[in-house]
Protein backbone atom coordinates (compact mmCIF):
# COMPACT_ATOMS: atom_id res chain seq x y z
CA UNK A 1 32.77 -3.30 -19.28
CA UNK A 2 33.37 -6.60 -21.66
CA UNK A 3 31.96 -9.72 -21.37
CA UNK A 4 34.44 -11.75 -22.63
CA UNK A 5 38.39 -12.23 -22.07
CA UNK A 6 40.00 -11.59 -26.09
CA UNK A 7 42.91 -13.21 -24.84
CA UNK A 8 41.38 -16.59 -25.30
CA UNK A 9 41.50 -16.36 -29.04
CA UNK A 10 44.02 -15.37 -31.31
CA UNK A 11 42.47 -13.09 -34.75
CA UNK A 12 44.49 -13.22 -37.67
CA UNK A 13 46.28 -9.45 -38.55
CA UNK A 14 43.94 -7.66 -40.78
CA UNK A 15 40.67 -10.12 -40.68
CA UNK A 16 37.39 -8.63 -39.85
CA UNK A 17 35.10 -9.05 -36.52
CA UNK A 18 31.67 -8.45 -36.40
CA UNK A 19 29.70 -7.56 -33.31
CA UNK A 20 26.08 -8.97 -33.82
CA UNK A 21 23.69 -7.28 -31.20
CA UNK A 22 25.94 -4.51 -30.37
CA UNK A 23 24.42 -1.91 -28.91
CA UNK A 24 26.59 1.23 -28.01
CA UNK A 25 29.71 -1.23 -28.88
CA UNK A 26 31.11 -1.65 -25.95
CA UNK A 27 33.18 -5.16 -27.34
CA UNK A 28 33.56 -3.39 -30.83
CA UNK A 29 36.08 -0.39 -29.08
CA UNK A 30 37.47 -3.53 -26.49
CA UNK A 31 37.91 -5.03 -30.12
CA UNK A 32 39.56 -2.10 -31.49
CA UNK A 33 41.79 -1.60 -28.58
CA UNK A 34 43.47 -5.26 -28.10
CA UNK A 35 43.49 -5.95 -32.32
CA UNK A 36 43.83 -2.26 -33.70
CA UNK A 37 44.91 -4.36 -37.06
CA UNK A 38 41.49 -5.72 -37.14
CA UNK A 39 38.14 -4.07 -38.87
CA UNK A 40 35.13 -4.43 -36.57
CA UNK A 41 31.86 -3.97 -37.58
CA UNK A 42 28.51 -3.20 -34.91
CA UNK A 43 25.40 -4.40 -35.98
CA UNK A 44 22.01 -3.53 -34.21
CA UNK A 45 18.26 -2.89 -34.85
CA UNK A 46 18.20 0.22 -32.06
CA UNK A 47 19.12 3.62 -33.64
CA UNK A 48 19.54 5.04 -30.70
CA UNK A 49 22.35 2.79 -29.49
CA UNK A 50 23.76 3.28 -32.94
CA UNK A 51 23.65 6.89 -32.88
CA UNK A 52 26.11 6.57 -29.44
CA UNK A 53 28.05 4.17 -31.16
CA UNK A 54 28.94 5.92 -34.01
CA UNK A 55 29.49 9.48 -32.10
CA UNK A 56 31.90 7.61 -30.07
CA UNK A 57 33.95 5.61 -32.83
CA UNK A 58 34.81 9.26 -33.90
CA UNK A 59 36.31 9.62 -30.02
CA UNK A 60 37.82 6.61 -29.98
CA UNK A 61 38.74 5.82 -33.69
CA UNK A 62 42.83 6.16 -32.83
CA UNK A 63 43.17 3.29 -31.43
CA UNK A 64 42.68 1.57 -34.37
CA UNK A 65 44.96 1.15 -37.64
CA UNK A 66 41.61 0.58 -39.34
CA UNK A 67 37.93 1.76 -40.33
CA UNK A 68 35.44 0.28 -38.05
CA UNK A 69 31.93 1.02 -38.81
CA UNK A 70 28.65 0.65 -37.06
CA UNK A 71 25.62 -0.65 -39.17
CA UNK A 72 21.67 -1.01 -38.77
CA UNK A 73 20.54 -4.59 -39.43
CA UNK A 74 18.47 -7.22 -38.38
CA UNK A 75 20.89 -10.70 -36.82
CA UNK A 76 18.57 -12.64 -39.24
CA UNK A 77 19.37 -11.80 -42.55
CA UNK A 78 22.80 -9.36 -42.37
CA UNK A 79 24.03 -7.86 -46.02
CA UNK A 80 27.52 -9.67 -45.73
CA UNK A 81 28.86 -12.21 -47.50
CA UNK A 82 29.13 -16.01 -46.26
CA UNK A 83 32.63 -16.64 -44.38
CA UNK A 84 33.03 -12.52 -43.89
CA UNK A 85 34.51 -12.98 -40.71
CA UNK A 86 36.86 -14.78 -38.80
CA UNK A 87 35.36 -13.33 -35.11
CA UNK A 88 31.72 -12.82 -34.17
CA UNK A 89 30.15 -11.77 -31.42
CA UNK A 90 26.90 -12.20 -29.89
CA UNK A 91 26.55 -10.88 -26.50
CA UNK A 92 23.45 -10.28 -24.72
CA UNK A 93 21.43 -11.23 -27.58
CA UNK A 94 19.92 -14.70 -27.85
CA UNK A 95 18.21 -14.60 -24.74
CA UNK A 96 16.28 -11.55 -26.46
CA UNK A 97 15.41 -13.01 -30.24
CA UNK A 98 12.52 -14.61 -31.17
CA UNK A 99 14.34 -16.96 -33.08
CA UNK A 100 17.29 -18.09 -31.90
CA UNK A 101 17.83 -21.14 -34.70
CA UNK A 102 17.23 -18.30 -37.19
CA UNK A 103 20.15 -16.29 -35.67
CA UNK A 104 22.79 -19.03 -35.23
CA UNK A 105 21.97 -20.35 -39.00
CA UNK A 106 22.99 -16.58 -40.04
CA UNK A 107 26.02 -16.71 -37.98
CA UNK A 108 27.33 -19.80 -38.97
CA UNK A 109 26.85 -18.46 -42.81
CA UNK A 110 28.57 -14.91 -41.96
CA UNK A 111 31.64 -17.14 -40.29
CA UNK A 112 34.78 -18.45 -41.83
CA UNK A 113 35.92 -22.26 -41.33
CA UNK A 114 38.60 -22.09 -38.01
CA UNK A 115 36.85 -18.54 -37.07
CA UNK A 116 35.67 -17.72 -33.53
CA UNK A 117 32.23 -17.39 -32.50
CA UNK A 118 31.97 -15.56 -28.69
CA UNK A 119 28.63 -15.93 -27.09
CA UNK A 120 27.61 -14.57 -23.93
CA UNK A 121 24.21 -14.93 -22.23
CA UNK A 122 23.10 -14.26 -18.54
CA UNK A 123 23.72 -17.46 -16.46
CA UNK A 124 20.94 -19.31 -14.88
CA UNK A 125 21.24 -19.25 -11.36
CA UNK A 126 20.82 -15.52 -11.41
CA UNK A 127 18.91 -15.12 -13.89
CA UNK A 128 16.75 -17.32 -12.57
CA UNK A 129 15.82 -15.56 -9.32
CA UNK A 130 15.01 -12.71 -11.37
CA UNK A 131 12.20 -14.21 -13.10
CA UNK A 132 11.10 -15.34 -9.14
CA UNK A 133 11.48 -12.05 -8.04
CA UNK A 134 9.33 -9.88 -10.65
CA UNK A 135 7.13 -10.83 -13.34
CA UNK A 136 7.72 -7.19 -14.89
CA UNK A 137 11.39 -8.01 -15.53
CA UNK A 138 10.39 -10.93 -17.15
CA UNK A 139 7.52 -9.24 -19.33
CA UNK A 140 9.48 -6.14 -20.26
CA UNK A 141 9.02 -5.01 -23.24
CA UNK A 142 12.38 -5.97 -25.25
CA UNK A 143 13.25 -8.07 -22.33
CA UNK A 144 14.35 -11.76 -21.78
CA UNK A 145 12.09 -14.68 -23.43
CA UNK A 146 14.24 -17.57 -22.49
CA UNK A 147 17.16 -18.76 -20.08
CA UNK A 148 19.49 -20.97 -21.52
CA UNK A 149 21.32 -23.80 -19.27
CA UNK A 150 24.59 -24.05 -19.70
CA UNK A 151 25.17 -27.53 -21.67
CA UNK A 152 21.53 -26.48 -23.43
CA UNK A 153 23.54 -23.24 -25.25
CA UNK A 154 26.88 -25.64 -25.67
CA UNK A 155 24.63 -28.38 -27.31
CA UNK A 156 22.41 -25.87 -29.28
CA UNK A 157 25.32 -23.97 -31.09
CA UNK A 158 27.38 -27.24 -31.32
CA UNK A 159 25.02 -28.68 -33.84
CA UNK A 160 25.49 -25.71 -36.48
CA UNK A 161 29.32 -27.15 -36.45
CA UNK A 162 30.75 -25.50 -33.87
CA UNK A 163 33.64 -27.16 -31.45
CA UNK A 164 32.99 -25.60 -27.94
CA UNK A 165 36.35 -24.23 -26.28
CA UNK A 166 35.60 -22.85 -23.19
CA UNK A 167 33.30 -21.08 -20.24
CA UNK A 168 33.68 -18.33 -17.69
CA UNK A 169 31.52 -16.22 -15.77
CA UNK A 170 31.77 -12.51 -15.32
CA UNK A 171 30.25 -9.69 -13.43
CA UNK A 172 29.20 -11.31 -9.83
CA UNK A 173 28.25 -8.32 -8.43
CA UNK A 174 25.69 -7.44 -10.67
CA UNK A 175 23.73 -10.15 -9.69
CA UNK A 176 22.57 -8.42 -6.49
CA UNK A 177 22.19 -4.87 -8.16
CA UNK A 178 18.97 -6.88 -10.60
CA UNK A 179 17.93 -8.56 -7.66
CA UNK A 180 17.46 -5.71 -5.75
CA UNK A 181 15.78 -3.84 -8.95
CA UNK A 182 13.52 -7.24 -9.18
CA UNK A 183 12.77 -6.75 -5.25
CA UNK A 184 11.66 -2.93 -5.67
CA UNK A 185 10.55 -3.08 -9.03
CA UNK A 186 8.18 -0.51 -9.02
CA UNK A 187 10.05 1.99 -7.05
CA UNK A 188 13.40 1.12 -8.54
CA UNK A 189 14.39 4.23 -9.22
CA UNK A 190 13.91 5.77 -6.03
CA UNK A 191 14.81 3.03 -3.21
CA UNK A 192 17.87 3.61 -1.36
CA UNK A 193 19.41 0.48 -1.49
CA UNK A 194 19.11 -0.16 -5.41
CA UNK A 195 20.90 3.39 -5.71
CA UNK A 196 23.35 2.51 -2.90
CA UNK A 197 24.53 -0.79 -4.23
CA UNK A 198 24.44 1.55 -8.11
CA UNK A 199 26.88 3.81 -6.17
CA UNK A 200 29.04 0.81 -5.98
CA UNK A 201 29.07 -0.66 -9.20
CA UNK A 202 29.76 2.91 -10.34
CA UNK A 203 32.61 3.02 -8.05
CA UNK A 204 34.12 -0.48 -8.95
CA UNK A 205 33.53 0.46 -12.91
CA UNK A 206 35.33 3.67 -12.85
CA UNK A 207 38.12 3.08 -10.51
CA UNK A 208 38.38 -0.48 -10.96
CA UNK A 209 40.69 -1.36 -7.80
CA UNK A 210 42.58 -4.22 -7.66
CA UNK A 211 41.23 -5.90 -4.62
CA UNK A 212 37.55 -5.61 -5.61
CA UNK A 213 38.51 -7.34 -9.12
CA UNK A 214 40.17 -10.06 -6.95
CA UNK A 215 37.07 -10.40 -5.13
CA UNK A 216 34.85 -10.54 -8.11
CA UNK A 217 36.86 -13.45 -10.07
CA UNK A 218 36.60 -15.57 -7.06
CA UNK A 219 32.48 -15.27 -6.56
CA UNK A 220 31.99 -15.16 -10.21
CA UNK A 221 31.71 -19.01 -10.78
CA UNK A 222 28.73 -18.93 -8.40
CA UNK A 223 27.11 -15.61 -8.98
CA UNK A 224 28.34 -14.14 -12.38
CA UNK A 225 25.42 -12.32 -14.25
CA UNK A 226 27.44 -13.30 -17.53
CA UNK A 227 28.45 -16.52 -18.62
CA UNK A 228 30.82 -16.41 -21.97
CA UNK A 229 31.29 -19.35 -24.31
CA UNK A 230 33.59 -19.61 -27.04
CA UNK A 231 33.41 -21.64 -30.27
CA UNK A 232 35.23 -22.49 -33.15
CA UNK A 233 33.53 -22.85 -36.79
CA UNK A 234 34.71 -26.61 -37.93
């Protein structure tokens, strides 16, 4: 399930992407399916998430002309060269980091001049209610320290020299699923409708029918857990 449309940019043949943040690599295998011409490289601190990553690269590595790797490593200080790549990633990470300066001053290095920089974070609205709902969600342990308004994360990343592109939200009906685990967040596990409404997600991940997909583009503007942002390095 991406977070981003890769049709909005255009990687050059045989460049390298890197995937800051990227867990089990969800956007490193979209990556490797759209631009099999392109290396990709998965960077994250959990070994866990690694260890998935890397046991599926070896399910998955045919759809690729080339050797994508997934790395350990910190989005502060990454053992790559400056202008590495000409498409990053950061999805699901900034509203995590302690530092989020820190991590778009690394970025920018790691990123070549007329590169792509694809950010994603959860939108406000939704987010929002989630912090009203349960103070456990927000307190997690790994969880969410900020929420970033939209012209806030434009304006932030737009000083490291950055030209903002673009917008969109995605995944509307997740909303509801954290809302209802924020409602019942003790019992979460357990309460019928957070595992009905699971059901469904399930349902609309796997099978993915048309009409639902319809239905999520058109409430995604208001409710869409994700909003994606795309940049280009000056």
């Amino acid at each position: 399930m991406l977070t981003f449309n890769f049709n909005n940019i255009s990687p050059e043949k045989d460049s390298f992407m890197l995937d800051a943040g990227c867990g089990p690599g969800r956007h490193v295998f979209g990556f490797m399916d759209q631009f099999p011409d392109i290396t990709c490289v998965g960077v994250d601190l959990d070994s866990d998430s690694l260890k998935e990553g890397k046991t599926n690269l070896t399910l998955f590595s045919s759809i690729s002309n080339k050797e994508s790797t997934f790395l350990q490593g910190s989005v502060y200080n990454l053992p790559f060269s400056d202008n590495a790549f000409e498409t990053i990633i950061c999805s699901e990470v900034l509203e995590h980091v302690a530092d989020v300066d820190a991590t778009l001053k690394e970025l920018t290095r790691l990123l070549k001049p007329g590169g792509n920089l694809l950010i994603s974070v959860p939108s406000y609205f939704p987010e929002k209610i989630c912090w009203l709902l349960s103070k456990d969600y927000q307190n997690m342990p790994g969880g969410h320290v900020r929420i970033f308004k939209k012209n806030q994360l434009i304006n932030e990343v737009s000083s490291y020299g950055f030209q903002y592109s673009i917008s969109e939200r995605f995944h509307g009906f997740h909303s509801a699923y954290w809302w209802l685990r924020c409602s019942f967040w003790k019992n979460q596990d357990s309460n019928f409708l957070v595992n009905i409404y699971k059901k469904f997600l399930e349902y609309h991940i796997l099978k993915n029918p048309a009409w639902l997909n319809r239905f999520e583009k058109i409430i995604n503007p208001i409710f869409g857990k994700s909003v994606a942002f795309y940049f280009e390095k000056k």
